[in-house]
Protein backbone atom coordinates (compact mmCIF):
# COMPACT_ATOMS: atom_id res chain seq x y z
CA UNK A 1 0.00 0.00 0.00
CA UNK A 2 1.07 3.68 -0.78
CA UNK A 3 0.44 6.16 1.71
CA UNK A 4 0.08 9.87 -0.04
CA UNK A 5 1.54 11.00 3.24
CA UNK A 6 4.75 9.09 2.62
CA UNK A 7 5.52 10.42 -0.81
CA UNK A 8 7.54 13.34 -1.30
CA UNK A 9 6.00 15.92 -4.23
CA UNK A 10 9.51 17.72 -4.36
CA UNK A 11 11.33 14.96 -5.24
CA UNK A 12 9.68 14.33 -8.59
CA UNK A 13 11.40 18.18 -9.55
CA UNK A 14 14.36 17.24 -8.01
CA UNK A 15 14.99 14.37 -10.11
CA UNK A 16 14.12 16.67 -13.36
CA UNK A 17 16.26 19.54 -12.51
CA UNK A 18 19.42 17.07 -12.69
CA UNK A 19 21.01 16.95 -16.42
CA UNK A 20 19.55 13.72 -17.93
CA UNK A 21 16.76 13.22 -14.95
CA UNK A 22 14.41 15.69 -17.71
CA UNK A 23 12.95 12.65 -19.31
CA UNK A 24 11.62 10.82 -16.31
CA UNK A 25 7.89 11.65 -16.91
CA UNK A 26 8.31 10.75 -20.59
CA UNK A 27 8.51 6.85 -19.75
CA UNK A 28 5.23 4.91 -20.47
CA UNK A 29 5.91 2.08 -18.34
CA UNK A 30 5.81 -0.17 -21.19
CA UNK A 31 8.49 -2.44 -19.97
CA UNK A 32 10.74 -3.00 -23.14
CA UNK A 33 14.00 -1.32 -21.25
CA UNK A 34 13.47 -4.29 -18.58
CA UNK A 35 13.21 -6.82 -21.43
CA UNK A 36 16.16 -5.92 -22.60
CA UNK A 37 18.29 -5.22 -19.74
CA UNK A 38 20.72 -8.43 -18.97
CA UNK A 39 21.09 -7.43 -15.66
CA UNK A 40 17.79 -8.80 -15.11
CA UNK A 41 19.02 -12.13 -15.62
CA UNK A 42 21.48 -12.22 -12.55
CA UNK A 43 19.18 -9.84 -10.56
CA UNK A 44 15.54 -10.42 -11.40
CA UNK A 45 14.14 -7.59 -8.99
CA UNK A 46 16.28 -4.94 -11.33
CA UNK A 47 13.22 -3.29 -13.40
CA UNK A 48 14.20 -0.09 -14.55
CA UNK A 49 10.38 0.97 -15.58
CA UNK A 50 9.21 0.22 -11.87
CA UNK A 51 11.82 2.62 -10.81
CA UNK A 52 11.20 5.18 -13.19
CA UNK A 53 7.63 5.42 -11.75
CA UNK A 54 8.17 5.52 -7.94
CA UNK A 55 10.30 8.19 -8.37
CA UNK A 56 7.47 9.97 -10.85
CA UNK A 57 5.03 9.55 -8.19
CA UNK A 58 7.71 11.00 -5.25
CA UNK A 59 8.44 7.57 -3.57
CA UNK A 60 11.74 9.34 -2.03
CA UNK A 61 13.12 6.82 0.91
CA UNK A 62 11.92 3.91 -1.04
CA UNK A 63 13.85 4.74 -4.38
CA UNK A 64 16.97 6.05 -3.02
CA UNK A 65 18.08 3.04 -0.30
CA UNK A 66 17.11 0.69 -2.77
CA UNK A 67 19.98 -1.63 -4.58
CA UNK A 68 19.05 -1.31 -7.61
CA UNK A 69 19.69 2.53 -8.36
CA UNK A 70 23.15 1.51 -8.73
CA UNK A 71 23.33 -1.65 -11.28
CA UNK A 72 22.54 0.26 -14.19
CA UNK A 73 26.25 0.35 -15.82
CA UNK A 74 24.91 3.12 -18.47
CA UNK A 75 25.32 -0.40 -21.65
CA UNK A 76 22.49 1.74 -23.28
CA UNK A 77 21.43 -1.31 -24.82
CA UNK A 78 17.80 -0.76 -23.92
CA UNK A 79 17.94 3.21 -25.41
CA UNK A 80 17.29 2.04 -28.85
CA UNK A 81 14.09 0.14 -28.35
CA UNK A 82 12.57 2.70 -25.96
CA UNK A 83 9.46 3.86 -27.80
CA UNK A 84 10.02 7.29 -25.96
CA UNK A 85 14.30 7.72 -26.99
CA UNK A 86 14.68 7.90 -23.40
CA UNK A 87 18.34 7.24 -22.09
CA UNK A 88 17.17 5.45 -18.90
CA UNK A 89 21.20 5.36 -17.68
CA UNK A 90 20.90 9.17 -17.80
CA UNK A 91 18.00 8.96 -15.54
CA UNK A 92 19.57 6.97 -13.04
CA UNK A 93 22.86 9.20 -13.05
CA UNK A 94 20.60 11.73 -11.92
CA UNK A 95 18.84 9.30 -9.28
CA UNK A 96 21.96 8.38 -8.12
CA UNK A 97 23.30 12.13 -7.90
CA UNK A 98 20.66 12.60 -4.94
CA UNK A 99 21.58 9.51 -2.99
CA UNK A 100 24.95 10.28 -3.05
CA UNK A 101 24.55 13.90 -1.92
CA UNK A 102 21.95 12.27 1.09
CA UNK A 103 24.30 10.06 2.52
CA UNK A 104 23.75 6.91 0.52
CA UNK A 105 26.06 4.27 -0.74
CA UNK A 106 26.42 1.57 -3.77
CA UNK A 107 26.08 -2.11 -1.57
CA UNK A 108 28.85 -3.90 -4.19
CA UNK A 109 32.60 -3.68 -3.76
CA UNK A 110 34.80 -1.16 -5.66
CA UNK A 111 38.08 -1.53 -6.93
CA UNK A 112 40.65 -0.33 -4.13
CA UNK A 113 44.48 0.82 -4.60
CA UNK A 114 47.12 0.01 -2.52
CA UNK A 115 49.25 3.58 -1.92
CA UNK A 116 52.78 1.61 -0.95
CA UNK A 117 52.44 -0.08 -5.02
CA UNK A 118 50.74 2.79 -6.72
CA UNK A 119 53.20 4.54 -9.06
CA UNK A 120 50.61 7.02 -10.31
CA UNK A 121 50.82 6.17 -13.50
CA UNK A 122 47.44 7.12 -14.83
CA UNK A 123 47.13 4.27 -17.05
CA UNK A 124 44.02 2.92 -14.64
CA UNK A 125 42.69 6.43 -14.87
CA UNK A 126 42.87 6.65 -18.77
CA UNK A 127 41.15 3.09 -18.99
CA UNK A 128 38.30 3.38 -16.62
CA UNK A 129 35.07 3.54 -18.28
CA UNK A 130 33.18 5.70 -15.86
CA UNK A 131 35.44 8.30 -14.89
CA UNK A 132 35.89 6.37 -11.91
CA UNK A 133 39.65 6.88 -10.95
CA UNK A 134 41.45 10.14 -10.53
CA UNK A 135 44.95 10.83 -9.39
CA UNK A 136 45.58 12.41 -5.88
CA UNK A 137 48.44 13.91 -3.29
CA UNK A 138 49.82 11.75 -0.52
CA UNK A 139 51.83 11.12 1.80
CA UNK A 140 53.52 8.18 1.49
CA UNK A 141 56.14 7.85 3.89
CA UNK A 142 56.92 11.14 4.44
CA UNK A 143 56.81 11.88 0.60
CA UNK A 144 54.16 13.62 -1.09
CA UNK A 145 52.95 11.35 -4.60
CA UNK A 146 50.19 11.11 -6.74
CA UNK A 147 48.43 7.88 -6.27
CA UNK A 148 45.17 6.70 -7.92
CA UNK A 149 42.10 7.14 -5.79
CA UNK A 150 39.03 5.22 -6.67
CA UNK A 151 35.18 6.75 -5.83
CA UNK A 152 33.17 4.33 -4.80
CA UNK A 153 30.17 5.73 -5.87
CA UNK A 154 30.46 5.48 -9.45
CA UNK A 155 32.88 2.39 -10.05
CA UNK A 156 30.98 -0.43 -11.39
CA UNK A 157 33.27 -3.53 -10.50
CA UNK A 158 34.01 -4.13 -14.31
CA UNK A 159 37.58 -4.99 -13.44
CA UNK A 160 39.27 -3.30 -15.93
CA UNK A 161 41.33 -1.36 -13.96
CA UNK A 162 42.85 -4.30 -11.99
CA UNK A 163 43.70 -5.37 -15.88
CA UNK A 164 45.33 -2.06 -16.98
CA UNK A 165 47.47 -1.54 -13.86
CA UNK A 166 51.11 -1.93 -14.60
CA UNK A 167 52.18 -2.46 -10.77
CA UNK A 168 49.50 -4.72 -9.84
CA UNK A 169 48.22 -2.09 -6.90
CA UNK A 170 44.61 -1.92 -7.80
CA UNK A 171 42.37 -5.24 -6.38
CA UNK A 172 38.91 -5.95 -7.13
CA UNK A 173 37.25 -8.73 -4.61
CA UNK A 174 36.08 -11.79 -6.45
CA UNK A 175 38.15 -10.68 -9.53
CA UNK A 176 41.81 -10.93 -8.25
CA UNK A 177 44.54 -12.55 -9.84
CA UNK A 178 44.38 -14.91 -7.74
CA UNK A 179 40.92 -16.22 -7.77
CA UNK A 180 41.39 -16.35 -11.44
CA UNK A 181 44.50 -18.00 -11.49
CA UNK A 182 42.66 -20.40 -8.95
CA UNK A 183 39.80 -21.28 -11.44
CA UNK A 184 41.78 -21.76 -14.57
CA UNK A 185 44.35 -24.24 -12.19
CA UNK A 186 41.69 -26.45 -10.39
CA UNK A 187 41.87 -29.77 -10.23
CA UNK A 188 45.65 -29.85 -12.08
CA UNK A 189 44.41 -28.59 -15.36
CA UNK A 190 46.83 -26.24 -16.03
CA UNK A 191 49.57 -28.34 -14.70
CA UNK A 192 48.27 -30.67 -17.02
CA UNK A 193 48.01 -34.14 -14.54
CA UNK A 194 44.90 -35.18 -16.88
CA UNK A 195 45.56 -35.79 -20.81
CA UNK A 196 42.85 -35.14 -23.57
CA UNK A 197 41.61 -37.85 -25.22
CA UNK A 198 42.37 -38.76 -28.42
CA UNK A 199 45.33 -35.87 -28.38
CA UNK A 200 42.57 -32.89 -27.95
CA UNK A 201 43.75 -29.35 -27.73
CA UNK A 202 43.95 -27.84 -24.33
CA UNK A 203 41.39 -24.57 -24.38
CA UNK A 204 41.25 -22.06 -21.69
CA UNK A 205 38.62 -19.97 -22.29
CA UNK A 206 37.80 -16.20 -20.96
CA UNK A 207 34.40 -15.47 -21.20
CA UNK A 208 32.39 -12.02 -20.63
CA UNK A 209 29.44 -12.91 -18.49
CA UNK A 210 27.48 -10.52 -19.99
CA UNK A 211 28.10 -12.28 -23.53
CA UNK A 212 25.93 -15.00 -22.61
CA UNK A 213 22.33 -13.99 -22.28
CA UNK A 214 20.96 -17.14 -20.72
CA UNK A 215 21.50 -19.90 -17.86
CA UNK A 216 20.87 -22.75 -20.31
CA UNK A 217 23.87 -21.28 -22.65
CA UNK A 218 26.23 -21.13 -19.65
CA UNK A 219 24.89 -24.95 -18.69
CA UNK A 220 26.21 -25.76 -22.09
CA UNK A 221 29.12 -24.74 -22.37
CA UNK A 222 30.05 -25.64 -19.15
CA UNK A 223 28.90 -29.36 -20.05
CA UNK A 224 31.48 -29.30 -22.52
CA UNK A 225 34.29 -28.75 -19.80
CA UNK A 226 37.04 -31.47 -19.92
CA UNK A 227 40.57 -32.41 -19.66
CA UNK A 228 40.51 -30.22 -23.18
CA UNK A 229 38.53 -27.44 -22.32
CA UNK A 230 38.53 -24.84 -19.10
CA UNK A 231 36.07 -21.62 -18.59
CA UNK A 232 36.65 -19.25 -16.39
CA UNK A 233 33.74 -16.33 -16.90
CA UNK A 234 35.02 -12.21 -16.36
CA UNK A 235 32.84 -9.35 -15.57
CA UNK A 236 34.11 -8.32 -18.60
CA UNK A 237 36.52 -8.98 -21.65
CA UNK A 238 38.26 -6.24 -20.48
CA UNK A 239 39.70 -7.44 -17.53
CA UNK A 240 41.09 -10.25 -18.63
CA UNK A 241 44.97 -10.22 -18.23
CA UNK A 242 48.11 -10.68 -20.57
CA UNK A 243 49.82 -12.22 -17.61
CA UNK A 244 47.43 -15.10 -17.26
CA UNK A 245 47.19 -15.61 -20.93
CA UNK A 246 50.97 -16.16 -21.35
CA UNK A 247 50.96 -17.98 -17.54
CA UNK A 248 48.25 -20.43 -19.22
CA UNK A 249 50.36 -20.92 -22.74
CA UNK A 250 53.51 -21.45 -20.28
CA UNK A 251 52.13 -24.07 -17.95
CA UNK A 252 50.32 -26.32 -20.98
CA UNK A 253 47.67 -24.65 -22.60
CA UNK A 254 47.46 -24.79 -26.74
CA UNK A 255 45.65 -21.71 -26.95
CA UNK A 256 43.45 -19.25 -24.84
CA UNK A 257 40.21 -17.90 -26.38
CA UNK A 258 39.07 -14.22 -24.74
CA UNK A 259 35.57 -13.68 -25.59
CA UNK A 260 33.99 -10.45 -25.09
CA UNK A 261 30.69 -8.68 -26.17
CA UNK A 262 29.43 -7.75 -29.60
CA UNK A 263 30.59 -4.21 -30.76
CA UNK A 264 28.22 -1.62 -29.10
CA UNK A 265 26.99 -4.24 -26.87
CA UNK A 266 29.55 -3.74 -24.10
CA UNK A 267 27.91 -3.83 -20.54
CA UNK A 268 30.57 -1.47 -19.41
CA UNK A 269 30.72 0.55 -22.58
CA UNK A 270 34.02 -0.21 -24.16
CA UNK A 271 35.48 -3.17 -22.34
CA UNK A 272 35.21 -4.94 -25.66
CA UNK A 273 37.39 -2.73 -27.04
CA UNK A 274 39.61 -2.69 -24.68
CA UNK A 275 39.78 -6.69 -24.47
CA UNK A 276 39.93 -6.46 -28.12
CA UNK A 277 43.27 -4.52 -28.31
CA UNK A 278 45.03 -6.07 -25.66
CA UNK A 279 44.90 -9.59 -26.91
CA UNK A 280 45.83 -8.04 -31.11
CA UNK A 281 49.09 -6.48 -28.80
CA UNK A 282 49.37 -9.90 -27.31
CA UNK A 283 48.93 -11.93 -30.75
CA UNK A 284 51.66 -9.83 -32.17
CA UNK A 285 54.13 -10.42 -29.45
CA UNK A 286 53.75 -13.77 -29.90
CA UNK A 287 53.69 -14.00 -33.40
CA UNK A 288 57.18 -11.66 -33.11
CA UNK A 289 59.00 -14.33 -30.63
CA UNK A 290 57.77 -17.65 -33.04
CA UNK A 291 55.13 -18.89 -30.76
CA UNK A 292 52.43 -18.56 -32.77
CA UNK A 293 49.54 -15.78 -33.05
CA UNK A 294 46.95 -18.75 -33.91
CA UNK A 295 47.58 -19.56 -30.22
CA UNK A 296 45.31 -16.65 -29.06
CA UNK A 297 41.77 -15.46 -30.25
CA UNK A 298 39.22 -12.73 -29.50
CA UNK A 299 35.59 -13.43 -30.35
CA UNK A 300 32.73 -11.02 -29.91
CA UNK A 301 29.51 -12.67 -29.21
CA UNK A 302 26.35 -10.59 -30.53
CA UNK A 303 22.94 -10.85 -29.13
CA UNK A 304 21.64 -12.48 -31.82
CA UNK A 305 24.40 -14.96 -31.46
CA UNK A 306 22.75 -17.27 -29.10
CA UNK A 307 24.10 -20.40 -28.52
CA UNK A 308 27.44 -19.86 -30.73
CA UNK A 309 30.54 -20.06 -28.02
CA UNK A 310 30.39 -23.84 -28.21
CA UNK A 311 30.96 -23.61 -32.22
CA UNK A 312 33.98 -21.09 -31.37
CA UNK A 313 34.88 -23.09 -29.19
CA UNK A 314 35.31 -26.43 -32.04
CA UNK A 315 36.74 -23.84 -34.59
CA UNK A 316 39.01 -22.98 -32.52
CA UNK A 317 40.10 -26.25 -31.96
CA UNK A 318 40.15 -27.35 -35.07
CA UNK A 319 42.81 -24.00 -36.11
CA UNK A 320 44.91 -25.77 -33.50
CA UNK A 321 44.37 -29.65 -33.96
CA UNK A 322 41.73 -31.98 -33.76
CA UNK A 323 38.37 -30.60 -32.82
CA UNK A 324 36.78 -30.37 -29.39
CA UNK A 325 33.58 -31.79 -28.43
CA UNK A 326 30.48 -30.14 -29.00
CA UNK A 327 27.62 -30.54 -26.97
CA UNK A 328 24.04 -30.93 -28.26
């Protein structure tokens, strides 16, 4: 039940007087930006339409504490279907511009810097896609540096920061190096203790979760794991790491397989481009020392590409041997 004496008739102005927050009356409610949103898919209570309309209607407290103000990572992958052109992200900037100024907070982790490693580079600030990271004084024993400095409030956990840092300072929980390196290793499979049958190439595979769009596509490819084939998923392509690549070639891999997002698709806006360009640097290092360029490949999945990875997968294999199993 709504209680008229709860809402809040100022806020609906509020929200409106904030660039982008000028088209929040404009939404019909028609639900096609929450149709098209993936993060419904790993949060099903994410609906940008029902948000849209408690703040419309001045639902204050409610719309500012709640979680889901802050998972829209501005894709804009729902802006061309809306009926109305509205840029929902730009809506929510302006939602979230009022919770931050009232006191409230994102609930996910945020990327964090370690001052002692920092070298102030900038190459973390030049690579973030949100404007997250900026560069700030310090003292660091007894020296003033410039360090990077991470707000927490508008870093969206894509990772690709911990990716781009040249001194290994900046962490991201669940994301580390070391949960990564963790997943590709289990069970001996980079150490190689199990052999594929019938000679099989060894795949490690990087893969975007936002490239898949459904459960039953992750259940199928990760059917197909074997003593041939490891997946390990990334918040996005652009996080994933040279160092693990060449760590995985070193230690028994045939070839690693980054797979990102469609072009324009990006969750976090140009991840995929960023992915993209470190593994063409990475294929012509390799093809420079005699190792073998064929021995790395970016893919882009596409939305309309449902239920292709598996076939990458097998071509893949096939460039480097005999072909991998394909489910279904």
């Amino acid at each position: 039940m709504i209680r008229s004496s709860e809402l809040d008739p100022g806020f609906l102005q509020e929200v409106m007087a904030i660039p982008g927050g000028e088209n929040l009356l404009h939404c019909w409610s028609c639900g096609t930006c929450a149709a098209t949103c993936l993060v419904r898919r790993y949060d099903p209570s994410f609906n940008p339409r029902l948000i849209l309309r408690k703040a419309g209607i001045g639902m204050r407290q409610e719309v500012l504490s709640s979680r889901e103000i802050w998972l829209c990572s501005a894709c804009d992958a729902c802006y061309p279907r809306c009926p109305q052109e509205i840029h929902i992200s730009e809506v929510m900037r302006a939602i979230r511009t009022i919770a931050i100024r009232d006191g409230y907070a994102p609930p996910g982790p945020s990327a964090e810097v370690d001052s002692a490693l920092c070298s102030g580079c900038a190459v973390c600030t030049r690579a973030c896609p949100y404007g997250a990271i900026d560069r700030v004084p310090v003292i660091v024993d007894g020296l003033e540096r410039m360090i990077a400095q991470v707000d927490p409030n508008t870093c969206m956990a894509c990772g690709i920061c911990v990716a781009a840092c040249p001194s290994g300072s900046i962490s991201l929980e669940a994301v580390r190096n070391e949960e990564l390196l963790t997943r590709m290793s289990a069970g001996g499979w980079l150490a190689g203790q199990s052999q594929p049958e019938g000679g099989k190439p060894r795949i490690l595979a990087f893969v975007c979760q936002w490239s898949m769009r459904s459960d039953a596509e992750w259940a199928e490819v990760e059917a197909m794991q074997d003593d041939s084939l490891r997946v390990v998923n990334l918040p996005c392509s652009g996080r994933v790491d040279p160092a693990l690549v060449l760590l995985a070639l070193a230690e028994g891999a045939d070839g690693v397989l980054v797979v990102g997002c469609g072009e324009g698709e990006c969750h976090y806006k140009r991840g995929t481009y960023l992915g993209r360009g470190k593994v063409a640097l990475l294929r012509s290092v390799l093809e420079q020392t005699g190792i073998g360029m064929e021995r790395v490949r970016f893919v882009e999945l596409e939305a309309l590409q449902r239920g292709a990875l598996p076939a990458l997968i097998a071509d893949m294999a096939a460039a480097l041997g005999q072909p991998a199993r394909v489910s279904g």
